[in-house]
N, C-alpha and C. Protein backbone atom coordinates (compact mmCIF):
# COMPACT_ATOMS: atom_id res chain seq x y z
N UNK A 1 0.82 -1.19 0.00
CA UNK A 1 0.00 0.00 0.00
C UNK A 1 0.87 1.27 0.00
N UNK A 2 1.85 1.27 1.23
CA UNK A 2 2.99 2.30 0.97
C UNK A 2 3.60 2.99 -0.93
N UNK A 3 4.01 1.82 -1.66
CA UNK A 3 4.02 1.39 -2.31
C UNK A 3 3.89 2.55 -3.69
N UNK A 4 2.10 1.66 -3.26
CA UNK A 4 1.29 2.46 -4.19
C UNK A 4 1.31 3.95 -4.27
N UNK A 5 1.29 4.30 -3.11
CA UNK A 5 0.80 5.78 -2.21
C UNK A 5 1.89 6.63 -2.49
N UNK A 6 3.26 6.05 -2.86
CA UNK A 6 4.38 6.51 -3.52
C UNK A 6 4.13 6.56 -5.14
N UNK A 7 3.75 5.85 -5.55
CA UNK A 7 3.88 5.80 -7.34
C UNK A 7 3.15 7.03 -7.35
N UNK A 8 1.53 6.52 -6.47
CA UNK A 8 0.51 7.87 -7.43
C UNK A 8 0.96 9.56 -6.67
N UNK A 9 1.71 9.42 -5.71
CA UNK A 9 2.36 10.85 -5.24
C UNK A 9 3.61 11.13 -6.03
N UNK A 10 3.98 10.72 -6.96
CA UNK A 10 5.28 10.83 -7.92
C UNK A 10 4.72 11.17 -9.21
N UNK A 11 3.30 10.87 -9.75
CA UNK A 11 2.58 10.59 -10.69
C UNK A 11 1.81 12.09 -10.21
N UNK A 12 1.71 12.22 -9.45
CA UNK A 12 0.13 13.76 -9.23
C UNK A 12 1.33 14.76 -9.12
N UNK A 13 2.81 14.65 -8.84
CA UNK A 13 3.91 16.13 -8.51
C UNK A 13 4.16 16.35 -9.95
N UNK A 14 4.25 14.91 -11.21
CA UNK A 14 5.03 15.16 -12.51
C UNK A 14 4.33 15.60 -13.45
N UNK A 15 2.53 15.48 -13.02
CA UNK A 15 1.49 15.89 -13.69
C UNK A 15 1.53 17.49 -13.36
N UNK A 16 1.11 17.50 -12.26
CA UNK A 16 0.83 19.07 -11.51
C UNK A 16 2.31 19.59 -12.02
N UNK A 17 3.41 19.19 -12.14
CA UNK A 17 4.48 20.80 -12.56
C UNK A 17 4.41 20.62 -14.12
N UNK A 18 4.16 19.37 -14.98
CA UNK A 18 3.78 19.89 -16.01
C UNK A 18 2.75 20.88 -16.89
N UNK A 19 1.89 21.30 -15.50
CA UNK A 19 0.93 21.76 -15.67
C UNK A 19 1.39 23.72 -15.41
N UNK A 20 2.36 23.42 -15.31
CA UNK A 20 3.05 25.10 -14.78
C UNK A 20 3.57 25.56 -16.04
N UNK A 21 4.14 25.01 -16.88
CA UNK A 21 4.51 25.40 -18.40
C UNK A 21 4.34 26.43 -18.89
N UNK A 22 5.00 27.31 -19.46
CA UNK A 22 4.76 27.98 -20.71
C UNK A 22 3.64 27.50 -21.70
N UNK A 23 2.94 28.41 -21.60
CA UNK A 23 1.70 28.39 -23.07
C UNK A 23 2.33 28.81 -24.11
N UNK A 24 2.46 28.15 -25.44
CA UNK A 24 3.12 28.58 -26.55
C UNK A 24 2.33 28.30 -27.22
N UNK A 25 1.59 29.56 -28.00
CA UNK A 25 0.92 29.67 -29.47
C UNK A 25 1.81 29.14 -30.37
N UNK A 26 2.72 28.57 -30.58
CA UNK A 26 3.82 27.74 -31.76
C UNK A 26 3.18 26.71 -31.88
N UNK A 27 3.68 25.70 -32.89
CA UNK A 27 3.01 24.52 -33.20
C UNK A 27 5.09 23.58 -32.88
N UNK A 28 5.34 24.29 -31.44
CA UNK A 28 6.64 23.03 -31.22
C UNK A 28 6.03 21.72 -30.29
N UNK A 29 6.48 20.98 -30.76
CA UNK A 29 6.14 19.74 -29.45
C UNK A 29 6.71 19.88 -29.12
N UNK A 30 6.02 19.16 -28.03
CA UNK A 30 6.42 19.38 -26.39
C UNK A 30 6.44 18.15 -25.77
N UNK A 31 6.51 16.73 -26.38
CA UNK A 31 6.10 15.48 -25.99
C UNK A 31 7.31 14.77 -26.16
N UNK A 32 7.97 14.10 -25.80
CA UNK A 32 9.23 12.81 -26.28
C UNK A 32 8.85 11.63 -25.18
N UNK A 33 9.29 10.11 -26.16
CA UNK A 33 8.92 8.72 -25.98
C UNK A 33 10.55 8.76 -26.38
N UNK A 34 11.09 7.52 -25.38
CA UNK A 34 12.70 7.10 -25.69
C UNK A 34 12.54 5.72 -25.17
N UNK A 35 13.33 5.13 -26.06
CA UNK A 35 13.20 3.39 -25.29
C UNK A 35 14.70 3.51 -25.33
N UNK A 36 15.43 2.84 -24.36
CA UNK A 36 17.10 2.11 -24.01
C UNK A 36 17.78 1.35 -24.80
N UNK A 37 18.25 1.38 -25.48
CA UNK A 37 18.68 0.20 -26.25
C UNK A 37 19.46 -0.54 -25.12
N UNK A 38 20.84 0.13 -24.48
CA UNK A 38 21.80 -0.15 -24.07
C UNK A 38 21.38 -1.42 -22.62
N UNK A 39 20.04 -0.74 -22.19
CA UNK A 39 19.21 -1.71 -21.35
C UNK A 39 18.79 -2.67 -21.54
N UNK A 40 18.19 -2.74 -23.09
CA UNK A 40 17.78 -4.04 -23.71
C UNK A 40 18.96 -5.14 -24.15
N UNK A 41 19.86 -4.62 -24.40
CA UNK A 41 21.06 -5.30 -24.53
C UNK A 41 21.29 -6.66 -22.93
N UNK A 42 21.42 -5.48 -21.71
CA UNK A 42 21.43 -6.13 -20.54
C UNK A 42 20.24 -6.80 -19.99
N UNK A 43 19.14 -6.34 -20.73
CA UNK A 43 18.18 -7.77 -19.57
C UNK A 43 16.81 -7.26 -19.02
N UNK A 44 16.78 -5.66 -20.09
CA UNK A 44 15.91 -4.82 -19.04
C UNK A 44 14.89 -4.40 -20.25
N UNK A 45 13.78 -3.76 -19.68
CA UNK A 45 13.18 -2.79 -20.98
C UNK A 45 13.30 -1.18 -20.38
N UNK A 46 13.57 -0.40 -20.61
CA UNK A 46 13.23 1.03 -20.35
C UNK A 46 12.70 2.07 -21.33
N UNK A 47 11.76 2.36 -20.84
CA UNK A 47 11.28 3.60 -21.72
C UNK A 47 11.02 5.31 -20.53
N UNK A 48 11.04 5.63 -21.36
CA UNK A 48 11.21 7.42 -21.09
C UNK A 48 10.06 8.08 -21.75
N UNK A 49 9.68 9.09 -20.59
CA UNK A 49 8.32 10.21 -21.17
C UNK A 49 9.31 11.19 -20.93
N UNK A 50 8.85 12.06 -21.52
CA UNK A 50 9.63 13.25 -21.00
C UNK A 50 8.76 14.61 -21.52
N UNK A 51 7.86 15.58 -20.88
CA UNK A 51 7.00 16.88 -21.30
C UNK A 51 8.47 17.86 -21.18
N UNK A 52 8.38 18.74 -22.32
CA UNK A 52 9.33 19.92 -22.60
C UNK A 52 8.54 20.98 -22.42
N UNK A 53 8.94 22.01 -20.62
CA UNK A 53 8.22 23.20 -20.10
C UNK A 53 8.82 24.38 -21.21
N UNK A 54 9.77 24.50 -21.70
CA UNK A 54 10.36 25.61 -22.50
C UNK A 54 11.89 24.84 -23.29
N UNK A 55 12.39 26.27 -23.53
CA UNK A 55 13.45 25.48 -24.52
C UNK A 55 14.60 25.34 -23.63
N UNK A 56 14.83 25.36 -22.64
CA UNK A 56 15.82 25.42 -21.67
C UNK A 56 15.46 23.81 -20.66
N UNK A 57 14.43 23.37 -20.22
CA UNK A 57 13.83 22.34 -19.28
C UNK A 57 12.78 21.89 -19.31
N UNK A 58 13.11 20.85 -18.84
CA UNK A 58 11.87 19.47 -18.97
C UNK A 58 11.81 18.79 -17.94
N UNK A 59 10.39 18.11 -17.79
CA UNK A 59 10.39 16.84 -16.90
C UNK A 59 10.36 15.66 -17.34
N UNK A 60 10.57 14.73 -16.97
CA UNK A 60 10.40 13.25 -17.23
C UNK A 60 10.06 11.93 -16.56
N UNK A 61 9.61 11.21 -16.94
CA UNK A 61 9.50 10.02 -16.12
C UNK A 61 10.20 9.15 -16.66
N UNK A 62 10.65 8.24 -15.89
CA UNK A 62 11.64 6.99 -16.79
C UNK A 62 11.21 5.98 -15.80
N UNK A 63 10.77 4.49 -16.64
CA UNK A 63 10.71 3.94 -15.96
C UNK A 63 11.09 2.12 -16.59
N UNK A 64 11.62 0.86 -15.89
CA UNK A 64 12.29 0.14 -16.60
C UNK A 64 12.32 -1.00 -15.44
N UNK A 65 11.79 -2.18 -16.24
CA UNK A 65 11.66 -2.97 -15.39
C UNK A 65 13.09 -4.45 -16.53
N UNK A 66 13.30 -4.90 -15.61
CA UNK A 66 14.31 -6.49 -15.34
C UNK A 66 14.01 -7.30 -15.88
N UNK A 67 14.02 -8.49 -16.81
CA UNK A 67 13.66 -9.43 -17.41
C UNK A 67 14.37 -10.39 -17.08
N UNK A 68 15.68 -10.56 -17.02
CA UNK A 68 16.73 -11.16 -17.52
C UNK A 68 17.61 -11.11 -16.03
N UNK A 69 17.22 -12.65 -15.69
CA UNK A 69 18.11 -12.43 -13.71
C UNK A 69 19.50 -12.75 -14.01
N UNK A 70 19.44 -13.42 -14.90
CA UNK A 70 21.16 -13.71 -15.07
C UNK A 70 22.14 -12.50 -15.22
N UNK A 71 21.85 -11.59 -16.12
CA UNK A 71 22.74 -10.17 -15.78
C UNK A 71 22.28 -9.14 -14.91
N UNK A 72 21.30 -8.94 -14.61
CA UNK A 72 20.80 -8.17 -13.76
C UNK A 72 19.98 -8.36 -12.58
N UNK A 73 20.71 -7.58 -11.55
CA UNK A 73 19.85 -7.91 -10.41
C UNK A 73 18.54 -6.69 -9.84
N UNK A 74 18.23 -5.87 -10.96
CA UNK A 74 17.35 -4.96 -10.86
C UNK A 74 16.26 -5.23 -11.62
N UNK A 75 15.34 -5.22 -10.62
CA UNK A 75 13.70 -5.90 -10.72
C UNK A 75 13.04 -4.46 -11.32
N UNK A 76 13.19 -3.36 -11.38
CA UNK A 76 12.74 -2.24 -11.36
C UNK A 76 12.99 -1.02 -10.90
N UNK A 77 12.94 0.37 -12.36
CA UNK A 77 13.09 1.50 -11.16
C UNK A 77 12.12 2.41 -11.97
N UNK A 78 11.56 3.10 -10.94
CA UNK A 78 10.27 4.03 -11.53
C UNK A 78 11.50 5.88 -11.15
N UNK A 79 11.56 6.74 -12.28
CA UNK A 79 12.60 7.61 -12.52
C UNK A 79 12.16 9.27 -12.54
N UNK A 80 10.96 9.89 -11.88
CA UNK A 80 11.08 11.29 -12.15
C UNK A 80 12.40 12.10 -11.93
N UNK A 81 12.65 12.92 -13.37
CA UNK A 81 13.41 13.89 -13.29
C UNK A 81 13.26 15.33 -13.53
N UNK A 82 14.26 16.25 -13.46
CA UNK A 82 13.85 17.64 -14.50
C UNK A 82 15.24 17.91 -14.75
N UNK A 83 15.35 18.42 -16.03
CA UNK A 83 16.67 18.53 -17.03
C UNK A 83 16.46 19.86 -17.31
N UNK A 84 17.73 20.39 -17.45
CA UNK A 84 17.99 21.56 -17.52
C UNK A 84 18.97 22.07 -18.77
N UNK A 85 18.42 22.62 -19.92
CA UNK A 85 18.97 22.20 -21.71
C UNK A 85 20.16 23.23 -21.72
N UNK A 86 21.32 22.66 -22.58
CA UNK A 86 22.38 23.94 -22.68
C UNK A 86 22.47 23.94 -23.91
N UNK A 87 21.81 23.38 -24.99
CA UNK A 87 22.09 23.89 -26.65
C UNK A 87 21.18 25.04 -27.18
N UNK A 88 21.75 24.80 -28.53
CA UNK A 88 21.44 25.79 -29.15
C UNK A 88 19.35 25.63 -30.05
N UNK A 89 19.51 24.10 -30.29
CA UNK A 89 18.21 23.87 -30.45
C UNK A 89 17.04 24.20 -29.54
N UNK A 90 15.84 23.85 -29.49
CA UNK A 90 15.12 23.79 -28.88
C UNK A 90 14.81 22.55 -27.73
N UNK A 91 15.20 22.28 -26.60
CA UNK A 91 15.34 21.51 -25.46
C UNK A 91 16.46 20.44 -25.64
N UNK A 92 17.36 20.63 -26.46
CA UNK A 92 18.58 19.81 -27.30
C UNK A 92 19.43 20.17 -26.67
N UNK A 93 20.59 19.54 -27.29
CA UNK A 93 22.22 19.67 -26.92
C UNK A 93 22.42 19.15 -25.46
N UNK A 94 23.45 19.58 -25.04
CA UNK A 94 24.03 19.05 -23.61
C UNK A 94 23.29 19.63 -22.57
N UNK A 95 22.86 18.83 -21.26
CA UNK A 95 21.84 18.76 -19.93
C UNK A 95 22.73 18.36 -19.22
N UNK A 96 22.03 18.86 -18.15
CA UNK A 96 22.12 18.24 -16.43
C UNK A 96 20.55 18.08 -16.41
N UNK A 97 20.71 17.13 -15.25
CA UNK A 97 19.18 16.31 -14.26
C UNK A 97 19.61 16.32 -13.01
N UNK A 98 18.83 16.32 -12.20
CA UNK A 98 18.21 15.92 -10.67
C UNK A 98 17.49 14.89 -11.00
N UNK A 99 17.25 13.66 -10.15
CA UNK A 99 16.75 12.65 -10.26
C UNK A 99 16.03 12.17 -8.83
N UNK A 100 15.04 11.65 -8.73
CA UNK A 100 14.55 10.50 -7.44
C UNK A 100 14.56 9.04 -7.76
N UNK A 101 14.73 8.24 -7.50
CA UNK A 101 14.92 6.83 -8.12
C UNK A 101 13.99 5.87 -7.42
N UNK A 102 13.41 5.48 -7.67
CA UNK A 102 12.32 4.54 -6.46
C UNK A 102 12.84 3.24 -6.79
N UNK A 103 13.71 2.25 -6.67
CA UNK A 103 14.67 1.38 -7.08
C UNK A 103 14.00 0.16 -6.32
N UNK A 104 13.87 -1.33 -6.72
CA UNK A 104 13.97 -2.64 -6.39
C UNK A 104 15.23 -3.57 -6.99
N UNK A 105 16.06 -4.07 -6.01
CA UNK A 105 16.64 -4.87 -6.17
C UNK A 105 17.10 -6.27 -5.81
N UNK A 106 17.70 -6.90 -6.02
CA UNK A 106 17.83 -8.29 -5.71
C UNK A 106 18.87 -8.29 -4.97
N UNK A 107 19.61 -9.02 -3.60
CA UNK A 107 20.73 -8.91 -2.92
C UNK A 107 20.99 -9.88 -2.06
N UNK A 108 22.23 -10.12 -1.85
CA UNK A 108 23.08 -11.52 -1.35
C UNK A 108 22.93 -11.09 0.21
N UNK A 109 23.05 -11.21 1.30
CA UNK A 109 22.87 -11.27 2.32
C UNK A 109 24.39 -12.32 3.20
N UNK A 110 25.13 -11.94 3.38
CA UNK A 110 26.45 -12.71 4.05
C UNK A 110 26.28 -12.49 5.77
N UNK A 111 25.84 -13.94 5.96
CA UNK A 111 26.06 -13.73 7.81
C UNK A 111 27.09 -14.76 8.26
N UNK A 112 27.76 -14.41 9.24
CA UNK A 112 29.13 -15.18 9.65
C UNK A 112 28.92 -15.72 11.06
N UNK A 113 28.85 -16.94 11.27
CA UNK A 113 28.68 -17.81 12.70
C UNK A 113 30.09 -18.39 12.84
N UNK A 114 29.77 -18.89 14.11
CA UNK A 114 31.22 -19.09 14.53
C UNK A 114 30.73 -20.84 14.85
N UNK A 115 31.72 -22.17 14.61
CA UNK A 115 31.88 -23.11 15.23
C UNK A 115 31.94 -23.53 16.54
N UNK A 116 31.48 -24.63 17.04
CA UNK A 116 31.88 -24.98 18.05
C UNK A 116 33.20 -25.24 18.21
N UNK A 117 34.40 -25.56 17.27
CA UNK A 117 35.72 -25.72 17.19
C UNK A 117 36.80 -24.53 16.78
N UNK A 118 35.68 -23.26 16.82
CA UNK A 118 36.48 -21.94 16.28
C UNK A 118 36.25 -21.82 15.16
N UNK A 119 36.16 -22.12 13.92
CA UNK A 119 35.95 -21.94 12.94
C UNK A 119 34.98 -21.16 12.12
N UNK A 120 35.31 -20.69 11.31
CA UNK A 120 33.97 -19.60 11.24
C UNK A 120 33.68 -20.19 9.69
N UNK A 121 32.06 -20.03 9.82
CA UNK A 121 31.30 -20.29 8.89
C UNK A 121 30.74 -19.25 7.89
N UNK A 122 30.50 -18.97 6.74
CA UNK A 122 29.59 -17.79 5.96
C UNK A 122 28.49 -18.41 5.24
N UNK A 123 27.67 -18.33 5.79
CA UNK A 123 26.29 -18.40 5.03
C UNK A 123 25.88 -16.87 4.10
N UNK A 124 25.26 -17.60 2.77
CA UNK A 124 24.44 -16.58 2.03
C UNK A 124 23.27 -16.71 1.77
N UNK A 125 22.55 -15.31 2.23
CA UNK A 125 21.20 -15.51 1.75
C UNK A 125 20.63 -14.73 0.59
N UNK A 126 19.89 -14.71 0.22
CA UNK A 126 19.35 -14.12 -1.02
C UNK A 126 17.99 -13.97 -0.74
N UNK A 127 18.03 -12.00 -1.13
CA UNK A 127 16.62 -11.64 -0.55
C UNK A 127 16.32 -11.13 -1.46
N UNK A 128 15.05 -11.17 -2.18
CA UNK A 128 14.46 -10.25 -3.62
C UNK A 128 13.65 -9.15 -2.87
N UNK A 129 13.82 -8.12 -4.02
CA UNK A 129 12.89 -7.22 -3.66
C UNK A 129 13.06 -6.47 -2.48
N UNK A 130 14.41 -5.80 -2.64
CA UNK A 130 14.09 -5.28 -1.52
C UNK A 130 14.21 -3.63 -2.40
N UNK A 131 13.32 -2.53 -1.76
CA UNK A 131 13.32 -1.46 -1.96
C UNK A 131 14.15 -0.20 -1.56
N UNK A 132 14.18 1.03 -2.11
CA UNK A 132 14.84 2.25 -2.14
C UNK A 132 14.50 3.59 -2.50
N UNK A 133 15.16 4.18 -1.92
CA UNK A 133 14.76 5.29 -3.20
C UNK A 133 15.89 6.06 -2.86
N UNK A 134 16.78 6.48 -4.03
CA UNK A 134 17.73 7.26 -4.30
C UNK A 134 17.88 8.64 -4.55
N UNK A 135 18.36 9.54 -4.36
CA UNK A 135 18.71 10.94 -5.36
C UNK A 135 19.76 11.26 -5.58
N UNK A 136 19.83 11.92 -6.66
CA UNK A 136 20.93 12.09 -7.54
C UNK A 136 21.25 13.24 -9.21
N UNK A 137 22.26 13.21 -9.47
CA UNK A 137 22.19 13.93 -10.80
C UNK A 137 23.33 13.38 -11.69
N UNK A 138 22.92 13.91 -12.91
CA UNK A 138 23.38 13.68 -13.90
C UNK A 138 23.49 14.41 -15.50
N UNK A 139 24.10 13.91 -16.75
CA UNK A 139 24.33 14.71 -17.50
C UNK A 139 24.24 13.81 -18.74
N UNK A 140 24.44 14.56 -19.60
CA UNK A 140 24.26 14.06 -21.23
C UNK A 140 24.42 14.52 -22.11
N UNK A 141 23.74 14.50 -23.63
CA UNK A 141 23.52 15.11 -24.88
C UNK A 141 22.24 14.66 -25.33
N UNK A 142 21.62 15.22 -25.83
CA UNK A 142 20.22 14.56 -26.96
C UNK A 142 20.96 15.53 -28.13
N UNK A 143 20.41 15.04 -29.25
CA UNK A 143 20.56 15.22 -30.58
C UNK A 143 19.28 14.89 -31.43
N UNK A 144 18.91 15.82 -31.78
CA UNK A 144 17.35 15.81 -32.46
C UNK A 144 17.32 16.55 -33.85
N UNK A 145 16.97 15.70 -34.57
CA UNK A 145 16.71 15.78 -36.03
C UNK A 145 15.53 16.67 -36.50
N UNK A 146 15.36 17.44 -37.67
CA UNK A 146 14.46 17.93 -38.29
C UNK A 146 13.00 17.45 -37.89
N UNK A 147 13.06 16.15 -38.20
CA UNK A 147 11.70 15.55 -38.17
C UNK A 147 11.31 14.89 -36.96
N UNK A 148 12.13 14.89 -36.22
CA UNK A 148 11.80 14.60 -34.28
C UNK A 148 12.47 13.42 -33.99
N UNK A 149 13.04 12.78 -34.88
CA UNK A 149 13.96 11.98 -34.22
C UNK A 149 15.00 12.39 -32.87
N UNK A 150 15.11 11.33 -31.98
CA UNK A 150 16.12 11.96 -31.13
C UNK A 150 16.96 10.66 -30.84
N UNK A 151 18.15 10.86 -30.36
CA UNK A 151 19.85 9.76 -29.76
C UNK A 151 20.01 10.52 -28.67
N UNK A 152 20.17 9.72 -27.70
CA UNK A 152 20.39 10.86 -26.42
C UNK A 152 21.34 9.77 -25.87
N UNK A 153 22.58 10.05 -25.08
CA UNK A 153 23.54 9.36 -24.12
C UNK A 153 23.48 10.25 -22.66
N UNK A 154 23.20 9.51 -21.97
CA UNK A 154 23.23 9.91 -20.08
C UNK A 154 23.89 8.95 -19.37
N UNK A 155 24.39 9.89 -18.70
CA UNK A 155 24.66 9.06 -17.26
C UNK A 155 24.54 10.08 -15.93
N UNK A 156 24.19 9.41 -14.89
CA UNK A 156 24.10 9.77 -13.91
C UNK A 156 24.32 8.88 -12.06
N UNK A 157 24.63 9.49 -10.88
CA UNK A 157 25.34 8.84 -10.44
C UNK A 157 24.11 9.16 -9.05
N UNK A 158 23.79 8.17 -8.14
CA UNK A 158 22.90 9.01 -6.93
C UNK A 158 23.37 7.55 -5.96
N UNK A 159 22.53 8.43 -5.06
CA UNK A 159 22.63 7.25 -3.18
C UNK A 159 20.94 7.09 -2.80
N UNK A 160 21.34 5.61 -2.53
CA UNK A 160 20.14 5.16 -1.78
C UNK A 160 20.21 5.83 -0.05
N UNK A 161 19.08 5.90 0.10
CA UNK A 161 18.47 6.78 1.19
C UNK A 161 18.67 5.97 2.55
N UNK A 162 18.18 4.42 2.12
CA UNK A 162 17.49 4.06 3.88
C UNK A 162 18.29 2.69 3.68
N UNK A 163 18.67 2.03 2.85
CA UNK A 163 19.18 0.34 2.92
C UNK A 163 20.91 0.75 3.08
N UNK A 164 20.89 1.53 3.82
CA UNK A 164 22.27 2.15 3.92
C UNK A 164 23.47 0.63 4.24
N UNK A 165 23.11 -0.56 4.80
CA UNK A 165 23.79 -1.56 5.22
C UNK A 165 23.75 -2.92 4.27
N UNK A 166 23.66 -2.64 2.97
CA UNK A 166 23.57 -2.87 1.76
C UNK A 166 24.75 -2.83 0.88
N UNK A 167 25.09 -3.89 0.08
CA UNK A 167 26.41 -3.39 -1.08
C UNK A 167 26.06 -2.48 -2.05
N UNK A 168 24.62 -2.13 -2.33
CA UNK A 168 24.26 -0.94 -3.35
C UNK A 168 23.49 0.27 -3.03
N UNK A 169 24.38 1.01 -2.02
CA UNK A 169 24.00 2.11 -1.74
C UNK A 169 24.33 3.07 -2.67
N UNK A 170 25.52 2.95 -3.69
CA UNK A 170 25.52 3.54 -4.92
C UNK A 170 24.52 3.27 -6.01
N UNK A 171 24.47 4.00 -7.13
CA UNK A 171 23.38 3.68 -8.05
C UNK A 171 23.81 4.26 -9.08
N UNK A 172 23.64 3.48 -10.32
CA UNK A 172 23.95 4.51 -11.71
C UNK A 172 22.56 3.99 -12.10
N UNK A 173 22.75 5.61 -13.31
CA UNK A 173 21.74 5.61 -14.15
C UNK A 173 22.23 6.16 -15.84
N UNK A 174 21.50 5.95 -16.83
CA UNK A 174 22.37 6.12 -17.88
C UNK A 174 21.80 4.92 -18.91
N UNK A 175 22.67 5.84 -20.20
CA UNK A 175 22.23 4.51 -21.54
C UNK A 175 22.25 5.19 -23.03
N UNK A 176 22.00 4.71 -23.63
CA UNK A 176 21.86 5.30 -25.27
C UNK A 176 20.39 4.85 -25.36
N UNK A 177 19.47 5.88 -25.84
CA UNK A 177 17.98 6.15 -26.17
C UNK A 177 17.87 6.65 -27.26
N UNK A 178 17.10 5.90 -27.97
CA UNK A 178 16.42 6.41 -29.56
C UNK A 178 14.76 6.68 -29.14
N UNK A 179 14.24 7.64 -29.89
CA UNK A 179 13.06 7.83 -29.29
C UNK A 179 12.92 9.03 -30.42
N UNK A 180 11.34 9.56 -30.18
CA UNK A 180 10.83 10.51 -31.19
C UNK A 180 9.94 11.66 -30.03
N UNK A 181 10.25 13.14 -30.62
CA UNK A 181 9.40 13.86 -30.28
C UNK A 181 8.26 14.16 -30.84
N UNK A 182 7.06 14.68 -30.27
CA UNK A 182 6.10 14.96 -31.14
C UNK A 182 4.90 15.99 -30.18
């Protein structure tokens, strides 16, 4: 229930500030869809929304769920951001982001007992699903064509909040995205 009560409060903040925008009598879109390649490669699907408030910043949602346990141990991460544009196009060229990461992952668990003869033992456990949520920033390029094509490369680097006693309190984010504006 927590859960939930998080998605649709991440979902009513990315709606409501898209709703603060610039009104532009132009006929520019303001809409972009990006899927990951670099994700699909590893095991994952990700796709990207992203509303463009002006020609300088945007918001986005990114979100990408795990397929594939053998390379990856990430079940899911749901991704609001807002990017901040430094080209010369219209919401193009080189960015920075702020990010929140609402992250699930998969993780080994090492506990160490001791023998009755001294010897010490390591057991591993393996716990799915356990949750997070990160913040963080990051940077890139998009490159957007005449007709709305876009190639975008990111990366970005953040910390989990509360599983602080965890091996992945670090977090990347990042990838090569083909996608179209409209």
């Amino acid at each position: 229930m927590k859960f939930l009560t998080l998605i649709l409060t991440i979902f009513m903040t990315v709606t409501g500030l898209a709703q603060n925008g610039d009104i532009r009598l132009d006929s520019t879109k303001n809409h972009e869809i990006k899927l990951n390649g670099l994700f699909l490669i590893l095991g994952a699907a990700e796709v990207d929304y992203q509303y463009l408030l002006n020609d300088e910043s945007a918001l986005g949602l990114d979100l990408m769920i795990g397929f594939d346990d053998y390379d990856l141990d990430i079940n899911y991460h749901i991704t609001p951001y807002y990017r901040q544009y430094f080209g010369k196009k219209y919401a193009s060229g080189f960015f920075v982001e702020g990010f929140a990461m609402l992250n699930s992952t998969n993780d080994y668990v090492d506990y160490q007992t001791n023998g009755q003869d001294g010897s010490i033992y390591y057991d591993y456990i393996y716990e799915e699903n356990i949750v997070d949520l990160a913040v963080g920033i990051g940077t890139g390029i998009k490159i957007l064509t005449k007709r709305g094509f876009i190639a975008e490369l990111d990366l970005g680097i953040g910390r989990n909040l509360f599983k602080k006693d965890r091996d992945f309190t670090i977090i990347g984010k990042g990838g090569l995205q083909l996608g179209y504006r409209f």
